[in-house]
N, C-alpha and C. Protein backbone atom coordinates (compact mmCIF):
# COMPACT_ATOMS: atom_id res chain seq x y z
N UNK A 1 -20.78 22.54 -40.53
CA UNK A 1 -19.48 22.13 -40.05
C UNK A 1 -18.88 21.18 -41.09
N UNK A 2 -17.35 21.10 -41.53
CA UNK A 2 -16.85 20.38 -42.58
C UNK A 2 -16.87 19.24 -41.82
N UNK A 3 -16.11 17.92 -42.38
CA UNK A 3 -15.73 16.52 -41.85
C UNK A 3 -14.90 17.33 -41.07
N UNK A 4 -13.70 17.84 -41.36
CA UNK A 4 -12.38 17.80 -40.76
C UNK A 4 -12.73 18.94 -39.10
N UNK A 5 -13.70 19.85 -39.22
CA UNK A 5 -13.65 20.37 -38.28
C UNK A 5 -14.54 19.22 -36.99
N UNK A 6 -15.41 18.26 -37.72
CA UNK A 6 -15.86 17.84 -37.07
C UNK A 6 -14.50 16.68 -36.08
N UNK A 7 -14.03 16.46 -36.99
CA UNK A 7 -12.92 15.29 -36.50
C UNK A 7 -12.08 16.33 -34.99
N UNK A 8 -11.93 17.15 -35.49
CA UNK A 8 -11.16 17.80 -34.18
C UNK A 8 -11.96 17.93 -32.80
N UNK A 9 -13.46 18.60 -33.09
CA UNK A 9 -14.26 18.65 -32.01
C UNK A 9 -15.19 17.82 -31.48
N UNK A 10 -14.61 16.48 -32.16
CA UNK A 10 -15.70 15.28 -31.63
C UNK A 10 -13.87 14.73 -30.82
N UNK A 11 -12.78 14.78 -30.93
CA UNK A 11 -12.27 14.54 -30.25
C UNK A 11 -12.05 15.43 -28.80
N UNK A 12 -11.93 16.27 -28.97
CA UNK A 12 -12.37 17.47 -27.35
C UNK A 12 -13.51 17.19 -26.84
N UNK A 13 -14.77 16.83 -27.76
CA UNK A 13 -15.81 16.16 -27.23
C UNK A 13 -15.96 15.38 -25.71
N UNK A 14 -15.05 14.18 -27.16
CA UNK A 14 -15.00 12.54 -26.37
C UNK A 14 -14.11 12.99 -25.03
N UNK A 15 -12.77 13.76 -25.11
CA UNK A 15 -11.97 13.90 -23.79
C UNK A 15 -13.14 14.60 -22.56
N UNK A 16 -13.74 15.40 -22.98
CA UNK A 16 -14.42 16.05 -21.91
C UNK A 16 -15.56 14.93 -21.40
N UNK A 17 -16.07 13.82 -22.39
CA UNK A 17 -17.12 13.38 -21.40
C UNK A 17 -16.35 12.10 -21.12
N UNK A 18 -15.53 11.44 -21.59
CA UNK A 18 -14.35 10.33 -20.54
C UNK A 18 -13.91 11.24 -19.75
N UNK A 19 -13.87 12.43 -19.22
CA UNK A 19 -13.05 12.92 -17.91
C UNK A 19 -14.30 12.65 -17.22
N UNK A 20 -14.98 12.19 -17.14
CA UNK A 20 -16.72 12.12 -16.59
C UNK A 20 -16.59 10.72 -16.17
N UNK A 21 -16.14 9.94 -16.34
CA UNK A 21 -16.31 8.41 -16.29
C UNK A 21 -14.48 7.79 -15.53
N UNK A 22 -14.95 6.78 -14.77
CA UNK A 22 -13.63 6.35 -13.85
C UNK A 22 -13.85 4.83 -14.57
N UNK A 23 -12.75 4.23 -15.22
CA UNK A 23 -12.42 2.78 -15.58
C UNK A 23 -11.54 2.46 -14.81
N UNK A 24 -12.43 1.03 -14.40
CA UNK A 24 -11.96 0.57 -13.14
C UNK A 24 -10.07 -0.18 -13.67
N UNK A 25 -9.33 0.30 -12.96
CA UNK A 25 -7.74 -0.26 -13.09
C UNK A 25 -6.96 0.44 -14.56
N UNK A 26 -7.59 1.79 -14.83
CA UNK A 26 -7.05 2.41 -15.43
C UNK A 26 -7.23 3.95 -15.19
N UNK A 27 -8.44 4.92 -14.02
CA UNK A 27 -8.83 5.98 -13.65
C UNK A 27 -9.21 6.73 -15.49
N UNK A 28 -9.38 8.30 -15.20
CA UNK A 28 -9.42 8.88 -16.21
C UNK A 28 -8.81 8.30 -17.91
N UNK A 29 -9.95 8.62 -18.73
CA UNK A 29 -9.35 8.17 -20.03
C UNK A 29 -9.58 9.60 -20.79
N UNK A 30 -8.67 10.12 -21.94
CA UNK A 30 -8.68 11.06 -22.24
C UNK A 30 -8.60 10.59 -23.99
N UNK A 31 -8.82 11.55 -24.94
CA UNK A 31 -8.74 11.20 -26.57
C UNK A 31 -7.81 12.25 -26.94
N UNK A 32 -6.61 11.70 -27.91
CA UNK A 32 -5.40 12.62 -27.94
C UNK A 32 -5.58 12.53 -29.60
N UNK A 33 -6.63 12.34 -30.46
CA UNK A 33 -6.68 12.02 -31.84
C UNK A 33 -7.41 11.00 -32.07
N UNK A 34 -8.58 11.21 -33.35
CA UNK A 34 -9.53 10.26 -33.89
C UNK A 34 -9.50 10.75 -35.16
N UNK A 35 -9.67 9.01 -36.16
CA UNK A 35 -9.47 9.21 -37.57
C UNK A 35 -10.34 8.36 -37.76
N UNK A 36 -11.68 8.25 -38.99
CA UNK A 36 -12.17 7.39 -39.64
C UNK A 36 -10.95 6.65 -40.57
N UNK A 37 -11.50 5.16 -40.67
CA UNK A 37 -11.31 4.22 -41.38
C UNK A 37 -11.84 3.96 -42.88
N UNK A 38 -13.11 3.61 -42.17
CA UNK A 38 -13.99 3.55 -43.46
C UNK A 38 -15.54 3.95 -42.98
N UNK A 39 -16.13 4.18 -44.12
CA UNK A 39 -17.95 4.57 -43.96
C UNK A 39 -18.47 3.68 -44.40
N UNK A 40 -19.61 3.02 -43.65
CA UNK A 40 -20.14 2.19 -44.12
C UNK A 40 -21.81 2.47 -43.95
N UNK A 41 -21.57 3.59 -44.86
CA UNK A 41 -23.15 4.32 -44.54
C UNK A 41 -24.34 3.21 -45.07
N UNK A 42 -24.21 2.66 -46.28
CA UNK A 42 -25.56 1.54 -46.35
C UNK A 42 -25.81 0.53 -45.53
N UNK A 43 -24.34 0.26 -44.87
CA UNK A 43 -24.66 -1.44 -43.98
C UNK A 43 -26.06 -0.65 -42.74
N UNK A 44 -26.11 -2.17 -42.62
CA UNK A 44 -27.27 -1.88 -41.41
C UNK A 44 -26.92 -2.60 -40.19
N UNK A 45 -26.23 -1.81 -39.20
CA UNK A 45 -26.41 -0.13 -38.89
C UNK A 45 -25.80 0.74 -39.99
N UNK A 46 -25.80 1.51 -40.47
CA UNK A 46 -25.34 2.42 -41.02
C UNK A 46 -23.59 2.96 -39.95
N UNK A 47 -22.58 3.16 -40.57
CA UNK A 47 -21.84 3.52 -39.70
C UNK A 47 -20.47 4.18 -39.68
N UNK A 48 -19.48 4.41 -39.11
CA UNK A 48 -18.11 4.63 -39.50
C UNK A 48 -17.44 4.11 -38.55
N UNK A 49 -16.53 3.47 -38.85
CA UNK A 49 -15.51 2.72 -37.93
C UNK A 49 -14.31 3.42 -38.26
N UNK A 50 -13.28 3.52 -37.08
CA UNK A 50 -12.12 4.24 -37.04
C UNK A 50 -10.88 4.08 -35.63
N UNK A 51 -9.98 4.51 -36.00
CA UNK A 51 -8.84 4.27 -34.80
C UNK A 51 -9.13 5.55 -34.03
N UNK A 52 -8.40 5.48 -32.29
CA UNK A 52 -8.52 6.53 -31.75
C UNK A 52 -7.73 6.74 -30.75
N UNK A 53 -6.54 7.34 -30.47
CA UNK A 53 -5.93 7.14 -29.59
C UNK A 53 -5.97 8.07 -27.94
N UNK A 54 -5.83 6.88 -27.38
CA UNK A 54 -6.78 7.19 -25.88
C UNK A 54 -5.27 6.97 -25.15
N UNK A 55 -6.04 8.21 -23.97
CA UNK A 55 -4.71 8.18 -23.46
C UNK A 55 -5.27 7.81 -21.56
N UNK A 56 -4.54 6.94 -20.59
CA UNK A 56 -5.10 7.28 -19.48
C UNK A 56 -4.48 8.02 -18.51
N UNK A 57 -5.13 7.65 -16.85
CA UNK A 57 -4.05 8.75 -16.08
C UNK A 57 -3.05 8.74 -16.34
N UNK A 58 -2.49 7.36 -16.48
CA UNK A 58 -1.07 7.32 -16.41
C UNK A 58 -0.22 8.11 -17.22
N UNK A 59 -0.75 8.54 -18.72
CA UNK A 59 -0.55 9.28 -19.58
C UNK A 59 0.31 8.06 -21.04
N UNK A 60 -0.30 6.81 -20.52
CA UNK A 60 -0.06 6.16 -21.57
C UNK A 60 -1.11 5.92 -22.53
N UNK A 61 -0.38 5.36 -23.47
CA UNK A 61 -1.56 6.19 -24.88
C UNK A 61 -1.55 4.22 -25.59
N UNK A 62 -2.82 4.25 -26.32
CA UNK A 62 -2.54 2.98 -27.05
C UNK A 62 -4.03 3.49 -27.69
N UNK A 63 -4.04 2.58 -29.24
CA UNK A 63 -4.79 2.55 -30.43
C UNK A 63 -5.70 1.97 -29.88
N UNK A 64 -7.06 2.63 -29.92
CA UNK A 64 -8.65 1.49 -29.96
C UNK A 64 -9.32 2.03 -30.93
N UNK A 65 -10.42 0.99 -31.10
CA UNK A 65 -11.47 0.93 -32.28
C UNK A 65 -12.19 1.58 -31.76
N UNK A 66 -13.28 2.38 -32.81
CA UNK A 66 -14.35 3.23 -32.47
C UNK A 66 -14.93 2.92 -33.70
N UNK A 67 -16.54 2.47 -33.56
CA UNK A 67 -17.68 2.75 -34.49
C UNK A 67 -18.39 3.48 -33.78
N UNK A 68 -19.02 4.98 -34.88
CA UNK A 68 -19.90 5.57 -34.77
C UNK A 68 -21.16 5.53 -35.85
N UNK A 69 -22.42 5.52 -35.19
CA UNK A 69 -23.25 5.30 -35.64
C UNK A 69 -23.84 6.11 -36.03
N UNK A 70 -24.15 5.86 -37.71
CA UNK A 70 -25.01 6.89 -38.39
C UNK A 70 -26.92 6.90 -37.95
N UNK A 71 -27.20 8.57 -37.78
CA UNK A 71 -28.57 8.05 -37.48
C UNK A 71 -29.83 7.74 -38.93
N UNK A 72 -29.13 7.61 -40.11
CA UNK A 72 -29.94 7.30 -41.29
C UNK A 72 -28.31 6.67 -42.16
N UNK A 73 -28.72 6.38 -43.04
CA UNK A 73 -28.24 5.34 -44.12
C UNK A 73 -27.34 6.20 -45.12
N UNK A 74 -26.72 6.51 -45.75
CA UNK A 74 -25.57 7.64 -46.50
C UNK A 74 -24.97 6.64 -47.73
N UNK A 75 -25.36 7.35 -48.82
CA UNK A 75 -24.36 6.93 -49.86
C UNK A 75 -22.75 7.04 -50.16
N UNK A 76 -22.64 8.44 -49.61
CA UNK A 76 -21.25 8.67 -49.54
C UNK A 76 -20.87 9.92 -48.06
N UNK A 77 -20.09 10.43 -47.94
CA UNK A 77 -19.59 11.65 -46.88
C UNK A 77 -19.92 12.47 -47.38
N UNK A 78 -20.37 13.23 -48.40
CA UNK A 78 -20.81 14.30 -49.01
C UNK A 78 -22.56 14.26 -48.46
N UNK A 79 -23.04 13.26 -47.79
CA UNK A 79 -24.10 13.28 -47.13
C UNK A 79 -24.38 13.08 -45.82
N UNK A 80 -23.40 13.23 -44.76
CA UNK A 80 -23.45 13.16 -43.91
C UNK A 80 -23.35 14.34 -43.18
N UNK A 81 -24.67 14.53 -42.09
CA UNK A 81 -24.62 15.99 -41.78
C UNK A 81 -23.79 16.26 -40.96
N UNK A 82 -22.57 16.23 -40.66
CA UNK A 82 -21.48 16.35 -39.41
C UNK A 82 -21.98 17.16 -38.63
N UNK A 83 -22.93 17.96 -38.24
CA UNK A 83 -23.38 18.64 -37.24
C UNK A 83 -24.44 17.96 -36.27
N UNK A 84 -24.96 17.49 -36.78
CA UNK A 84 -26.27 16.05 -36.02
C UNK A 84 -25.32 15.25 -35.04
N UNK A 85 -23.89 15.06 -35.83
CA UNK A 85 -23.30 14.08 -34.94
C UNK A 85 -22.40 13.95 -33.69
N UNK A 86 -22.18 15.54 -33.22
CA UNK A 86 -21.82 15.77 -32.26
C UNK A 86 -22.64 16.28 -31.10
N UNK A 87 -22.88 15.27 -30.01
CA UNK A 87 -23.26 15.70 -29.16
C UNK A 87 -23.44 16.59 -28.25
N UNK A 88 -24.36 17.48 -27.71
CA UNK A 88 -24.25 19.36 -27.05
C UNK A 88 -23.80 18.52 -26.05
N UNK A 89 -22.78 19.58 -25.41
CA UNK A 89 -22.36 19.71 -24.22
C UNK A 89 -23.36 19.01 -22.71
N UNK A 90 -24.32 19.47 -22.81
CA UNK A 90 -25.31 19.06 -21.62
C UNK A 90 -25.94 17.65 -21.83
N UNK A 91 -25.48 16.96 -22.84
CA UNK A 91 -25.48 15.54 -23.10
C UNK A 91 -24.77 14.62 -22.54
N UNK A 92 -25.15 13.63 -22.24
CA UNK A 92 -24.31 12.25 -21.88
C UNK A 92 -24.80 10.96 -22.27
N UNK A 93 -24.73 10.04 -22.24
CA UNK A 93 -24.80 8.60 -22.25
C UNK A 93 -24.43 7.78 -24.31
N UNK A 94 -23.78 8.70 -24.41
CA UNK A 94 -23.68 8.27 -25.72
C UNK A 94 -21.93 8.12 -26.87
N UNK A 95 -21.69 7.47 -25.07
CA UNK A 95 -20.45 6.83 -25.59
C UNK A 95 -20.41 5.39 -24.79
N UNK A 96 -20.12 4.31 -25.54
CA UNK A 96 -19.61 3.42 -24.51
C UNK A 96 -18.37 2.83 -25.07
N UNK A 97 -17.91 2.06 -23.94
CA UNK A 97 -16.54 1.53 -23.52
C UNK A 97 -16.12 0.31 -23.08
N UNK A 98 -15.47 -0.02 -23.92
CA UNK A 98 -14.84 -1.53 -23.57
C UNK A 98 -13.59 -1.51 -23.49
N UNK A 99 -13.04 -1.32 -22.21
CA UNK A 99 -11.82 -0.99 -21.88
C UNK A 99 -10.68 -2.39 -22.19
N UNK A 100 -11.67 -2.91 -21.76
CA UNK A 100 -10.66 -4.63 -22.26
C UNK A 100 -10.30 -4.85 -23.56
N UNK A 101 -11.10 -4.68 -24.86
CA UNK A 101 -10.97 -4.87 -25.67
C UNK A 101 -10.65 -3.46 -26.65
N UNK A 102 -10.50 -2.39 -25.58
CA UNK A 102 -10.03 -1.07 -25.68
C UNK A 102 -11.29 -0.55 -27.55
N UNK A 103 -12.02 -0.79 -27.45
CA UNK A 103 -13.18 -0.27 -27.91
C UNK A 103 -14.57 1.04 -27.57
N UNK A 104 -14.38 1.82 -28.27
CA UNK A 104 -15.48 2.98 -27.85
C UNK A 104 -16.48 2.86 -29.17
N UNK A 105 -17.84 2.73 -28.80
CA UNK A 105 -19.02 2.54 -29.74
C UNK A 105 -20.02 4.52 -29.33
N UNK A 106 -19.93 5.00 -30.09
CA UNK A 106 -20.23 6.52 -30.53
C UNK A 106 -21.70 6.47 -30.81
N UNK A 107 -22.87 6.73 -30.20
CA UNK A 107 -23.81 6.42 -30.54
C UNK A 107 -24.52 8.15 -30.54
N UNK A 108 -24.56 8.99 -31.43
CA UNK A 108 -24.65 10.89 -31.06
C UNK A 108 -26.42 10.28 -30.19
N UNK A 109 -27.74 9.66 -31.23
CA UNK A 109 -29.12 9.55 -31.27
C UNK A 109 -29.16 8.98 -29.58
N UNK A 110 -28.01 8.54 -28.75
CA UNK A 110 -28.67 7.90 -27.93
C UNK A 110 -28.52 8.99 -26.52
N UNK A 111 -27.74 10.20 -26.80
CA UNK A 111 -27.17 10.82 -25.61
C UNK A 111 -28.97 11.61 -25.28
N UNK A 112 -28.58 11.86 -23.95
CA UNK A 112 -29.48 12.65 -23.27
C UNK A 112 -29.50 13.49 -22.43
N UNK A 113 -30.02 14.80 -22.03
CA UNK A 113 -29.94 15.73 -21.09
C UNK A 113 -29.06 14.78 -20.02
N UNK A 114 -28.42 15.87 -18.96
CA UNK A 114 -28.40 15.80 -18.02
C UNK A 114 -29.44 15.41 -16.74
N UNK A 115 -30.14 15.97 -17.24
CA UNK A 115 -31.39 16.10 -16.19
C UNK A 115 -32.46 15.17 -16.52
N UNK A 116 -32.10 14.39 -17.47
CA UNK A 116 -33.37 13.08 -17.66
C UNK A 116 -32.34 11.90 -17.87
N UNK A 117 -31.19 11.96 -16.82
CA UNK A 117 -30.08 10.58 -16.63
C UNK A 117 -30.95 9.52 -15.44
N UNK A 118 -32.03 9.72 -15.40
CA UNK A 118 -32.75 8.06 -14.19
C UNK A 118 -33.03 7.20 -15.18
């Protein structure tokens, strides 16, 4: 998978598993577009930080931060396997949310079956 295809289907991703999750005094949150910033594949964590615009029920939209976490260390994007980093469908727990500070932290290594969510 290229970067760019990944950028499209990690955003259909993210909308399908926020339609999964209720924030309290805002209902449904949906992703209408995500762009890296910068890579910061050597820092430790290893990572990419980026804007993302989230939209809720209401159908109002506003800019939050998103770091996603690399699961090894990268010199440049020409080494990053964009396929590792999107989570299968029958996955969950590997987004979180800080609605206050309108922040989503992308973690692909931490999601897990459906069926092993206890």
């Amino acid at each position: 998978m290229s970067e760019k295809d990944f950028w499209s289907k990690l955003e259909y991703r993210l909308s399908r598993e926020l339609a999964g999750l209720a924030i309290k005094h805002k209902g449904t949150l949906w992703c209408d577009g995500i762009a890296p910033t910068a890579i910061l594949g050597t820092d430790s964590p290893p990572r990419i930080e980026g804007e993302a615009w989230i939209g809720t029920a209401s159908n109002d939209l506003s800019l939050w931060r998103f770091t996603l976490f690399l699961p090894v260390p990268v010199n440049s994007r020409d080494e990053i396997n964009w396929n590792e980093l999107l989570p299968p469908e029958d996955q969950t727990y590997w987004v979180a949310i800080d609605a206050q500070h309108r922040i989503l932290q992308i973690e692909p290594e931490a999601a897990k079956a459906w069926s092993d969510r206890s």
